[in-house]
Structures are given as structure tokens and as C-alpha cells.
PDB file of N, CA and C in Angstrom:
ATOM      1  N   UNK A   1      -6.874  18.035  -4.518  1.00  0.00           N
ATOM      2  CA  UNK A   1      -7.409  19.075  -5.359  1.00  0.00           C
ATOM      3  C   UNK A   1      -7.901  20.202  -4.470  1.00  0.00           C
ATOM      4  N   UNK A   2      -7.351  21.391  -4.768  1.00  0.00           N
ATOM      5  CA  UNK A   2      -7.561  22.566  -3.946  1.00  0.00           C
ATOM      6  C   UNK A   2      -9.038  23.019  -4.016  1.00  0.00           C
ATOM      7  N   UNK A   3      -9.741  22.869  -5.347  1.00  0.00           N
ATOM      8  CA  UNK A   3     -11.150  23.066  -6.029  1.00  0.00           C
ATOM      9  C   UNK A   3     -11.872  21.834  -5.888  1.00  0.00           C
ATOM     10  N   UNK A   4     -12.776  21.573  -4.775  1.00  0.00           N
ATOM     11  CA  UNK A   4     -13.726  20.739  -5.171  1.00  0.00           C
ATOM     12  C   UNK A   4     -14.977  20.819  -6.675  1.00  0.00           C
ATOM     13  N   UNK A   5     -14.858  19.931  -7.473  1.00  0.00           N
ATOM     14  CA  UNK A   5     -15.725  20.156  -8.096  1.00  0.00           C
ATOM     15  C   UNK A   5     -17.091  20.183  -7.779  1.00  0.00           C
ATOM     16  N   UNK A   6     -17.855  20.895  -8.629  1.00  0.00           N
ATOM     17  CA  UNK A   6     -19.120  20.923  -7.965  1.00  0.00           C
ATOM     18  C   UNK A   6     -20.049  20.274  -9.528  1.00  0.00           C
ATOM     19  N   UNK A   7     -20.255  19.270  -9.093  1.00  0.00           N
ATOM     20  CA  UNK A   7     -20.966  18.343 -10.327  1.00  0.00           C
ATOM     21  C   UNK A   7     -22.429  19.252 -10.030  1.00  0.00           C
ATOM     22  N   UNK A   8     -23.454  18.390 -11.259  1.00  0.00           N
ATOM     23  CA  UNK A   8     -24.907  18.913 -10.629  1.00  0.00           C
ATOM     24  C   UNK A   8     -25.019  17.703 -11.397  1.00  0.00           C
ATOM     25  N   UNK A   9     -26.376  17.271 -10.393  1.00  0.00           N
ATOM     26  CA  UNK A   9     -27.119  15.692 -11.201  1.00  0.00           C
ATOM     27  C   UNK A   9     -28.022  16.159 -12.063  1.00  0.00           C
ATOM     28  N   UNK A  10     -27.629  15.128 -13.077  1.00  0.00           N
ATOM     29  CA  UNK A  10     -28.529  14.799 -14.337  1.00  0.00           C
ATOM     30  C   UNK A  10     -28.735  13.431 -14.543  1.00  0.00           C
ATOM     31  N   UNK A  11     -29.864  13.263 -15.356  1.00  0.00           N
ATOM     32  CA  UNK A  11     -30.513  12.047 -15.339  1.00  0.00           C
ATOM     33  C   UNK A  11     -30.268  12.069 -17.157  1.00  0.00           C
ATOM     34  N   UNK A  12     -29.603  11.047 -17.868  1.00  0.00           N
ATOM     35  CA  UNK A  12     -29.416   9.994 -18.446  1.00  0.00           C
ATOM     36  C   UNK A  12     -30.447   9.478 -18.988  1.00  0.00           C
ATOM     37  N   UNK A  13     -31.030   8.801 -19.805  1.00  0.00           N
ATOM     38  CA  UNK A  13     -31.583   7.522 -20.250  1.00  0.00           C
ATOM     39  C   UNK A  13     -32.279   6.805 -18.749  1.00  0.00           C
ATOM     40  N   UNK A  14     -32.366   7.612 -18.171  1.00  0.00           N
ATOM     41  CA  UNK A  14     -32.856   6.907 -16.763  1.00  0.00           C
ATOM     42  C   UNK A  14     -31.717   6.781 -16.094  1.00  0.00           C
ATOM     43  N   UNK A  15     -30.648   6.979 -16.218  1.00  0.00           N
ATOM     44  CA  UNK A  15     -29.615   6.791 -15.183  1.00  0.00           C
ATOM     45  C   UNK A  15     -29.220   8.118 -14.829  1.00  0.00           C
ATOM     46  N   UNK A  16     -29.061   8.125 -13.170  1.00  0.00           N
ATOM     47  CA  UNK A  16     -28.363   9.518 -12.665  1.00  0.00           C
ATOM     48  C   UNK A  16     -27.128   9.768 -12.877  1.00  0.00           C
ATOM     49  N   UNK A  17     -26.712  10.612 -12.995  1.00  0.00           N
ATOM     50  CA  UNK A  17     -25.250  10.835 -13.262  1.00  0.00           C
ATOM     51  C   UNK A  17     -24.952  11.905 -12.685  1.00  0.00           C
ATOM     52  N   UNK A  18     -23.813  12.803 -12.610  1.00  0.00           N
ATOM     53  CA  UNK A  18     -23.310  13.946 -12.522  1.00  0.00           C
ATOM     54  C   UNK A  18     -22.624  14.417 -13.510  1.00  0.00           C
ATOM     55  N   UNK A  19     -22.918  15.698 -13.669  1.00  0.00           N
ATOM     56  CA  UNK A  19     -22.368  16.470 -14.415  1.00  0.00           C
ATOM     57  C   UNK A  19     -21.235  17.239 -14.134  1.00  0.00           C
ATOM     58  N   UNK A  20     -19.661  17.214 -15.010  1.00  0.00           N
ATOM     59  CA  UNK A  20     -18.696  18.349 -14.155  1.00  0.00           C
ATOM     60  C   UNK A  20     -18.531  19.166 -15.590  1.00  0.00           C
ATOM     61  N   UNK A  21     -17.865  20.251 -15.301  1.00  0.00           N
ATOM     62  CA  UNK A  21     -17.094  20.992 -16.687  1.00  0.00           C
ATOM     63  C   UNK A  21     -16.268  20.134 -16.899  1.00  0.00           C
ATOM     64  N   UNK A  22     -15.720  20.601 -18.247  1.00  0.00           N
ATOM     65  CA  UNK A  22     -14.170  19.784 -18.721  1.00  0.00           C
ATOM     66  C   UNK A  22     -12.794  20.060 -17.655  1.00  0.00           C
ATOM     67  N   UNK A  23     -13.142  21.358 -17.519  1.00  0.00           N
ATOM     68  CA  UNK A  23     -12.061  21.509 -16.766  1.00  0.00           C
ATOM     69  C   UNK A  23     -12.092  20.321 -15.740  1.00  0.00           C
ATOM     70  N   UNK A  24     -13.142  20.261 -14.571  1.00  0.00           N
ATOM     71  CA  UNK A  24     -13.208  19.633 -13.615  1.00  0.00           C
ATOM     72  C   UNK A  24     -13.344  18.023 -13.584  1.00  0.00           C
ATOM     73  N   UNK A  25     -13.570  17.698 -15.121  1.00  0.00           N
ATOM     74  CA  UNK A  25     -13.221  16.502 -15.871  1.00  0.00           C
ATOM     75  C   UNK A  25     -11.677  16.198 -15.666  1.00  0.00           C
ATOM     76  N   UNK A  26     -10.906  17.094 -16.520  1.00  0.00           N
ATOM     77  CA  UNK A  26      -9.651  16.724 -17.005  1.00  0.00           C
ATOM     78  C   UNK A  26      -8.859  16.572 -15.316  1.00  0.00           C
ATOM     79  N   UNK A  27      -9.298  17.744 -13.938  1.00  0.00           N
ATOM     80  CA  UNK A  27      -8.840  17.515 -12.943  1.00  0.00           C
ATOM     81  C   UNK A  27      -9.194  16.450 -12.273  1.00  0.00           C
ATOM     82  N   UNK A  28     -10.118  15.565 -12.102  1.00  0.00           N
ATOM     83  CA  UNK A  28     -10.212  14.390 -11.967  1.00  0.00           C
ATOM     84  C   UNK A  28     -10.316  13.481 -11.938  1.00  0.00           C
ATOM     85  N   UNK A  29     -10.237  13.039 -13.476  1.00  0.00           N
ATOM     86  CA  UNK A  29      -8.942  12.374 -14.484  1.00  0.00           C
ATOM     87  C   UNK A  29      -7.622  12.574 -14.119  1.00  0.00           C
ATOM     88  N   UNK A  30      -6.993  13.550 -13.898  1.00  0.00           N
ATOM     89  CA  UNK A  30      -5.690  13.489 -13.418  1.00  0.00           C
ATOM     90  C   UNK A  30      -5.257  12.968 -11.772  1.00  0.00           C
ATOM     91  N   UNK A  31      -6.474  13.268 -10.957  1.00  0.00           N
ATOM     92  CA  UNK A  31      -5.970  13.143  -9.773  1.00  0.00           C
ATOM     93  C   UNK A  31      -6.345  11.552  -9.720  1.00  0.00           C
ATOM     94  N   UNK A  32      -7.494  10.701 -10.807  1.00  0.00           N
ATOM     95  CA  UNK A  32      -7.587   9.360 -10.537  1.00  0.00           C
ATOM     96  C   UNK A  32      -6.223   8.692 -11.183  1.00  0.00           C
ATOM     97  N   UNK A  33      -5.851   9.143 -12.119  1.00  0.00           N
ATOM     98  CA  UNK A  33      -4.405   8.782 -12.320  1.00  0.00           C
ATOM     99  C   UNK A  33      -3.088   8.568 -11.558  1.00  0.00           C
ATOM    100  N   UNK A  34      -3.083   9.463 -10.996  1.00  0.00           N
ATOM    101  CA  UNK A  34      -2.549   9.813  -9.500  1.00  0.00           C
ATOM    102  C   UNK A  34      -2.548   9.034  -8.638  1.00  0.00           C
ATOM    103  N   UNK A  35      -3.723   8.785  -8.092  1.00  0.00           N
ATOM    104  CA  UNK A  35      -4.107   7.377  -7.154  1.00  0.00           C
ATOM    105  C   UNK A  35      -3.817   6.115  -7.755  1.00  0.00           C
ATOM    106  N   UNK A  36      -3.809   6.115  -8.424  1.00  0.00           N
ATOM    107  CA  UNK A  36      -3.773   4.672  -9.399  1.00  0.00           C
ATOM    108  C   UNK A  36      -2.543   4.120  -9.580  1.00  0.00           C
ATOM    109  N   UNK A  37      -1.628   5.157  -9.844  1.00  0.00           N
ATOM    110  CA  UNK A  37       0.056   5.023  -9.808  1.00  0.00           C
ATOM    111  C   UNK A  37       0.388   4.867  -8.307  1.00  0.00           C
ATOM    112  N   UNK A  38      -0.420   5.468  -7.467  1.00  0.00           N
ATOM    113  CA  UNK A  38       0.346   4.963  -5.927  1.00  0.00           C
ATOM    114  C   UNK A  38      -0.463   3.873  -5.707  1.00  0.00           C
ATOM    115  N   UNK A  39      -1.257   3.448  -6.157  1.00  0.00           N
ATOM    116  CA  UNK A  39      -1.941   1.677  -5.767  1.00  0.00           C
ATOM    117  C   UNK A  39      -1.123   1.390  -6.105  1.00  0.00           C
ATOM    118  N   UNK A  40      -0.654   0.790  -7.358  1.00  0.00           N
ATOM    119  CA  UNK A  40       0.097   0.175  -8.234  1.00  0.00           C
ATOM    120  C   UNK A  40       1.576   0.256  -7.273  1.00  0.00           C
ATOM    121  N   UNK A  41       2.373   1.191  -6.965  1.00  0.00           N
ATOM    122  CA  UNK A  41       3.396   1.653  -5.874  1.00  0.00           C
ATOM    123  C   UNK A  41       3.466   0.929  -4.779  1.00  0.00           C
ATOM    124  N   UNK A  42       2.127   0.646  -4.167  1.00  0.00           N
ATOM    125  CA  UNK A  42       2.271   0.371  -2.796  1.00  0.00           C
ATOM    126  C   UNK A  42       1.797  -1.346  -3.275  1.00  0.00           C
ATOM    127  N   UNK A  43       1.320  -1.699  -4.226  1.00  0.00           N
ATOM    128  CA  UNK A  43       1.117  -3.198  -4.433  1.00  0.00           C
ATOM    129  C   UNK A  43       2.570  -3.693  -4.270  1.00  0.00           C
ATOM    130  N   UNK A  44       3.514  -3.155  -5.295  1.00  0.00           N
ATOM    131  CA  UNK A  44       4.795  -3.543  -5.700  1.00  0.00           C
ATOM    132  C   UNK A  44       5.052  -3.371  -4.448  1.00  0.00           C
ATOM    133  N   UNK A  45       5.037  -2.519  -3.453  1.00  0.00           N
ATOM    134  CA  UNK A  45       6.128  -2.530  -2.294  1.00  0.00           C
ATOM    135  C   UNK A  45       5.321  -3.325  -1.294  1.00  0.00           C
ATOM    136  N   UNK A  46       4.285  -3.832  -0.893  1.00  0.00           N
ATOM    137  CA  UNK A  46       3.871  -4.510  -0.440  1.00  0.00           C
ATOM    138  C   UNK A  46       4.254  -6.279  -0.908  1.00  0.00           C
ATOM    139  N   UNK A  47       4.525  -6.637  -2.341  1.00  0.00           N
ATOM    140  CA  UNK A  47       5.180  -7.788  -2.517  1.00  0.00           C
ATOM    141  C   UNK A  47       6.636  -8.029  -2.142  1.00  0.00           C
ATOM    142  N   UNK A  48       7.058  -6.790  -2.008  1.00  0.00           N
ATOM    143  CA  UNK A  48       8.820  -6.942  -1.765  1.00  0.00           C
ATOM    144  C   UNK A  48       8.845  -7.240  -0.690  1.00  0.00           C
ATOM    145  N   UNK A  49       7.809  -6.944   0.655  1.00  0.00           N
ATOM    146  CA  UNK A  49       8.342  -6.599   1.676  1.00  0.00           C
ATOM    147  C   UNK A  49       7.992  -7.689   2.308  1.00  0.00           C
ATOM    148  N   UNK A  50       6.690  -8.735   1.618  1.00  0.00           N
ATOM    149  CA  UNK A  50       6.352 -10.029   1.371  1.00  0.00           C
ATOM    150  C   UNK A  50       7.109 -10.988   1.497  1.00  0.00           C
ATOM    151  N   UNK A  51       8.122 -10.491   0.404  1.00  0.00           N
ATOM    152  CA  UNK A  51       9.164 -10.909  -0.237  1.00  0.00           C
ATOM    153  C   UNK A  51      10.618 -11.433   0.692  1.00  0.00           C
ATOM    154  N   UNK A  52      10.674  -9.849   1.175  1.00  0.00           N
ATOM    155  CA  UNK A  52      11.565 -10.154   2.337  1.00  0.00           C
ATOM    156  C   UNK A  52      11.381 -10.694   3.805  1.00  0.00           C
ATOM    157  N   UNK A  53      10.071 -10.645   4.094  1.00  0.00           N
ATOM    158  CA  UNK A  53       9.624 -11.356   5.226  1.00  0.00           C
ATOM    159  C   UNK A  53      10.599 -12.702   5.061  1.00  0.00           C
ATOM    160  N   UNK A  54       9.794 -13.705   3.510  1.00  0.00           N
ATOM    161  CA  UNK A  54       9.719 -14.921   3.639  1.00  0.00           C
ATOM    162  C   UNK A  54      11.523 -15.055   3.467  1.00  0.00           C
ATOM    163  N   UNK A  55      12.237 -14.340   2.918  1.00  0.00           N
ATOM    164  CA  UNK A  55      13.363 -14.354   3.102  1.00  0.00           C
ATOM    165  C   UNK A  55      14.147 -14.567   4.407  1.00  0.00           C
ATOM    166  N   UNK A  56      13.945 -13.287   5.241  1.00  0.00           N
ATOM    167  CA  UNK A  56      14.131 -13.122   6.855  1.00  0.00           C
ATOM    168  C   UNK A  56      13.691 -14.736   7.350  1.00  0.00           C
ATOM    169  N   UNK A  57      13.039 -15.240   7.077  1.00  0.00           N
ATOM    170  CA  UNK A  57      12.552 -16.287   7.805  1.00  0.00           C
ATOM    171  C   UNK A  57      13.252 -17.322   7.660  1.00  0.00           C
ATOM    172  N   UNK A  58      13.289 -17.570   6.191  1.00  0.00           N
ATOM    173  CA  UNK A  58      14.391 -18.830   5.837  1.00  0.00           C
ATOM    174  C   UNK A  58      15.649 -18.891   6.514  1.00  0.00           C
ATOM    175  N   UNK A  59      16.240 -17.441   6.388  1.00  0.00           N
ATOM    176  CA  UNK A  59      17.469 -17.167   6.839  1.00  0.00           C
ATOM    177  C   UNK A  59      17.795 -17.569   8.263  1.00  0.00           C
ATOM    178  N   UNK A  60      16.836 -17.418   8.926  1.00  0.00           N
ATOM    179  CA  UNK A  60      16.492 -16.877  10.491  1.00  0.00           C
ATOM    180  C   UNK A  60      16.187 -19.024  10.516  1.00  0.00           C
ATOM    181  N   UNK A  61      15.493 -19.521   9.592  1.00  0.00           N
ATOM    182  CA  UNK A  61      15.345 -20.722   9.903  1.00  0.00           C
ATOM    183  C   UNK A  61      16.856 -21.854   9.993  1.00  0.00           C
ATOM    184  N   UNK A  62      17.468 -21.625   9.221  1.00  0.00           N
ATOM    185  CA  UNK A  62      18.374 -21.926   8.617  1.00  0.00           C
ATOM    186  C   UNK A  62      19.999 -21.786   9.207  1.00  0.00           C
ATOM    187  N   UNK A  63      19.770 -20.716   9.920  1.00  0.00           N
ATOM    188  CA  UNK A  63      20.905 -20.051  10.561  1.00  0.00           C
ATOM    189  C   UNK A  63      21.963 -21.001  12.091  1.00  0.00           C
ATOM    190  N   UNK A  64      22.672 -21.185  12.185  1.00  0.00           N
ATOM    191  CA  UNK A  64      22.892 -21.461  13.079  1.00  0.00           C
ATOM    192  C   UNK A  64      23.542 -20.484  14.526  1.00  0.00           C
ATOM    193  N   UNK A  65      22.725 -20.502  15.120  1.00  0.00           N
ATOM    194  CA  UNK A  65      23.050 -19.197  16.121  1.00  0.00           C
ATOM    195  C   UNK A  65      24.416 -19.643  16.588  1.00  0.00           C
ATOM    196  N   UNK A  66      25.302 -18.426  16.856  1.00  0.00           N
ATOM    197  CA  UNK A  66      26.084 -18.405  17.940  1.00  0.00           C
ATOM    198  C   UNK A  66      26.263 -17.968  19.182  1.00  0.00           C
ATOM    199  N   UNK A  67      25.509 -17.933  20.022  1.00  0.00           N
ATOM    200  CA  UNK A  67      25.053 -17.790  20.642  1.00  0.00           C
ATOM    201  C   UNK A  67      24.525 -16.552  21.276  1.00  0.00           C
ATOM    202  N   UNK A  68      24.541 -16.226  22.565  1.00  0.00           N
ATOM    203  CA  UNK A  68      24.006 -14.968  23.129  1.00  0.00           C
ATOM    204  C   UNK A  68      24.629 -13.666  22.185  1.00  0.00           C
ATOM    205  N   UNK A  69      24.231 -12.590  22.099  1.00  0.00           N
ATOM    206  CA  UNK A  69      24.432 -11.682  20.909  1.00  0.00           C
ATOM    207  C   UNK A  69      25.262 -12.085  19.479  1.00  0.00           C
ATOM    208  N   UNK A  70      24.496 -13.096  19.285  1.00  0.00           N
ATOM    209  CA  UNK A  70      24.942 -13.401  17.516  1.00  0.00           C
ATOM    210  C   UNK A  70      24.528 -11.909  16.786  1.00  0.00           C
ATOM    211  N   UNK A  71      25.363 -11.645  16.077  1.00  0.00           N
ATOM    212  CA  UNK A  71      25.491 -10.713  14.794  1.00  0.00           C
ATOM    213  C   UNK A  71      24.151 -11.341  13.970  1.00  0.00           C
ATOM    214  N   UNK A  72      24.365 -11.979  13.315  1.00  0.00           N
ATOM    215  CA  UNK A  72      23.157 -12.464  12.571  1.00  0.00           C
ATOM    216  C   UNK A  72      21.554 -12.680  13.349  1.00  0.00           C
ATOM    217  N   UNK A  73      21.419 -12.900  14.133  1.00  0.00           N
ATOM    218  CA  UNK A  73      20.282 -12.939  14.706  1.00  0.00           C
ATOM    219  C   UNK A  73      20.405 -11.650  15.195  1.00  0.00           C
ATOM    220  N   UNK A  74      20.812 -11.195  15.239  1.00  0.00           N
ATOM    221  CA  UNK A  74      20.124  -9.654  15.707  1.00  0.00           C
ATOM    222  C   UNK A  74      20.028  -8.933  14.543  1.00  0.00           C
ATOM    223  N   UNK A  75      20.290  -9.054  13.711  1.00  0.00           N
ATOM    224  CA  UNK A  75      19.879  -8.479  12.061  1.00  0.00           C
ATOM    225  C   UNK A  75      19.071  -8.975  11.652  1.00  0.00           C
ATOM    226  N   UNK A  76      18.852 -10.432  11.949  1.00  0.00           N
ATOM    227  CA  UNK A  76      17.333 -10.886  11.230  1.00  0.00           C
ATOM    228  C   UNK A  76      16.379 -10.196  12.602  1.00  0.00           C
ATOM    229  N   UNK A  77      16.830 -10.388  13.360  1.00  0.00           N
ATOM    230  CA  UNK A  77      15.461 -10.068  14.445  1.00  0.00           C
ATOM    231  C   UNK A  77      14.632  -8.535  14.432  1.00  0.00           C
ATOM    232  N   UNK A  78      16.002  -7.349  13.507  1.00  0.00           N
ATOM    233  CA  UNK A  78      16.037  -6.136  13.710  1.00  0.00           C
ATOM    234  C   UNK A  78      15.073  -5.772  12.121  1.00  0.00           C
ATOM    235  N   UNK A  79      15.490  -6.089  11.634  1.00  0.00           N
ATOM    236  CA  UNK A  79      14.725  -6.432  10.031  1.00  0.00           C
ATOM    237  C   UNK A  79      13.954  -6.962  10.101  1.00  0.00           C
ATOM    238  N   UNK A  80      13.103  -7.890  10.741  1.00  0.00           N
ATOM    239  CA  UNK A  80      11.689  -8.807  10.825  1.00  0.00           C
ATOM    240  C   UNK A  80      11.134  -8.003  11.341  1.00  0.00           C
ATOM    241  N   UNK A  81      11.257  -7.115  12.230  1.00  0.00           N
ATOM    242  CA  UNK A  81      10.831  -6.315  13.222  1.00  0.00           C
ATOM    243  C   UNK A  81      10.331  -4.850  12.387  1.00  0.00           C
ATOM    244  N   UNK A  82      11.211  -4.703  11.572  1.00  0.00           N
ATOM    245  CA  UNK A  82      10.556  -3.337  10.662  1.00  0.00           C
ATOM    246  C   UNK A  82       9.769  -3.821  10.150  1.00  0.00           C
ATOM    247  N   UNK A  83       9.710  -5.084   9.314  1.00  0.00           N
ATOM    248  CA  UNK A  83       8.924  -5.149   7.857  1.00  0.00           C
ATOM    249  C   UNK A  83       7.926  -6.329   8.800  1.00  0.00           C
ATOM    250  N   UNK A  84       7.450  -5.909   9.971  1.00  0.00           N
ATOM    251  CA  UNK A  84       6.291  -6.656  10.717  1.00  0.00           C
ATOM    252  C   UNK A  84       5.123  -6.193  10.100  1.00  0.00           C
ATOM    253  N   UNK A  85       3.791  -7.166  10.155  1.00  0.00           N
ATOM    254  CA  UNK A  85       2.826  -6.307   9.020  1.00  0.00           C
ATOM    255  C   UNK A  85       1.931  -7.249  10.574  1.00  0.00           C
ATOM    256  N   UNK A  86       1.021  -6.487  10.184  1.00  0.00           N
ATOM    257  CA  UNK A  86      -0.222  -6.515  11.352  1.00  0.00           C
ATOM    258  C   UNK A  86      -1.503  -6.315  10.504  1.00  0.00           C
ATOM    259  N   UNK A  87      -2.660  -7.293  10.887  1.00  0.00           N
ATOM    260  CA  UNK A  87      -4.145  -6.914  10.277  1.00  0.00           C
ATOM    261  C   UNK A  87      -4.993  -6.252  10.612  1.00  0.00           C
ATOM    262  N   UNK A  88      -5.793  -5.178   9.913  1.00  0.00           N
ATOM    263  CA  UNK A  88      -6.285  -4.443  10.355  1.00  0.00           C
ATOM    264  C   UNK A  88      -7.743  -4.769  10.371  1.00  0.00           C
ATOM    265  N   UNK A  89      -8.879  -4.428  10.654  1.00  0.00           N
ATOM    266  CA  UNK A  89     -10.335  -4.584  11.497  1.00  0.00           C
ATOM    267  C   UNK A  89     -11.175  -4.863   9.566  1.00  0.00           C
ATOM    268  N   UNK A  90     -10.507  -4.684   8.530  1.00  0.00           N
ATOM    269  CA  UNK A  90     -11.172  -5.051   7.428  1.00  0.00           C
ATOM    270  C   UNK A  90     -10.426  -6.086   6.578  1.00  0.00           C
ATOM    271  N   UNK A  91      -9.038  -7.256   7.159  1.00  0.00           N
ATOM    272  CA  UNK A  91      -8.271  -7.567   7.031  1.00  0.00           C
ATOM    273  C   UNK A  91      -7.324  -7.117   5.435  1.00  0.00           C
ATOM    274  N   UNK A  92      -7.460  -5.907   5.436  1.00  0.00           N
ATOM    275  CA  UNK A  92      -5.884  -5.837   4.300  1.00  0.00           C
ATOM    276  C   UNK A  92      -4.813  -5.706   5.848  1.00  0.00           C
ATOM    277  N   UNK A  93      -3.605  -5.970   5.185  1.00  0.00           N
ATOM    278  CA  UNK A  93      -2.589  -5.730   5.238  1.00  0.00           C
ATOM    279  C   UNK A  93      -1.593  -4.351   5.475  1.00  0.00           C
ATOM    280  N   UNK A  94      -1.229  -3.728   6.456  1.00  0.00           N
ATOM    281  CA  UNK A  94      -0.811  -2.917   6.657  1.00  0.00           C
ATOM    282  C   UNK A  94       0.745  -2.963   7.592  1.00  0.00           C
ATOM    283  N   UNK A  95       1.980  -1.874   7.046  1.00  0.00           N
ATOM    284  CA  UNK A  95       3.082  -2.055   7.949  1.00  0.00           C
ATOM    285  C   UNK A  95       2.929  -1.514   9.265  1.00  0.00           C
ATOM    286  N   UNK A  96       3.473  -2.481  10.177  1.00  0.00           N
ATOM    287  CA  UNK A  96       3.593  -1.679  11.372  1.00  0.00           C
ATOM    288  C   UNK A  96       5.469  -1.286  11.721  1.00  0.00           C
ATOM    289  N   UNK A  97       5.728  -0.379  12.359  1.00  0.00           N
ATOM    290  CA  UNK A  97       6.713  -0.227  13.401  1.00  0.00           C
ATOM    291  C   UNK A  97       7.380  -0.372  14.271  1.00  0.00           C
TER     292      UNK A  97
END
């Protein structure tokens, strides 16, 4: 949002609150919408990629190498390798590179 809103506090029934215009209502209402559809985005792509880990693995378990530069092991190794996920210092889940 290019416009920060500028709430002002008000007090409620005893509870603080902030106050925005409608306008600055309806804009962030829209931009929590916004966020909400890319949670939802990155949940789903975070299960696929879940998804394909445990795949890669089976495959990779399962496989019988042929030996020094097998085709297949270097596709599972090259693909495990993108969709590597590493923990970060508050443990979610994040892709690494």
C-alpha cells in the first residue's frame, strides 16, 4: 500500500482500538485478502514440494544404479537438490537453492 493509513486510537467499552476511514478500511481489507491468498499459495506449494521430496526419495530408494553417471541418479540427485528445504532459527520451513 502506497498510503499508509493513519488510524488514531480510541477507546471502546474499555478496549483500545484504532480508528481508520472507510476508505483505509476497505484498503486493508483488500491488502489482508491479498496476503491470505498467498499463505494459502505457498501452503499448497509447500505440500507439493513435500510431496515430491518423498517421491524423489522412494525413487532414489528403489532405483537400481547403473553405475558411474547413471541418467537416473543424476536426475534424482539434480531434483532433490532444488526442492532441498533447510530450517530456519524459528523452525518453519523454507526452500533453499
Amino acid at each position: 500500500m502506497a498510503d499508509t493509513p493513519r488510524g488514531r486510537p480510541v477507546e471502546v467499552d474499555g478496549q483500545e482500538l484504532i480508528a481508520v476511514s472507510g476508505e483505509e478500511f476497505v484498503g486493508l481489507s483488500a491488502a489482508h485478502r491479498q496476503v491470505s491468498g498467498r499463505n494459502t499459495r505457498v501452503r499448497v506449494l509447500s505440500g507439493t514440494v513435500e510431496e515430491l521430496r518423498r517421491v524423489l526419495g522412494e525413487v532414489g530408494a528403489v532405483h537400481v544404479c547403473a553405475g558411474t553417471g547413471c541418467a537416473v541418479c543424476a536426475v534424482v540427485d539434480e531434483a532433490t537438490g532444488r526442492v532441498r528445504t533447510t530450517r530456519e532459527g524459528d523452525g518453519r520451513r523454507r526452500s533453499a537453492r
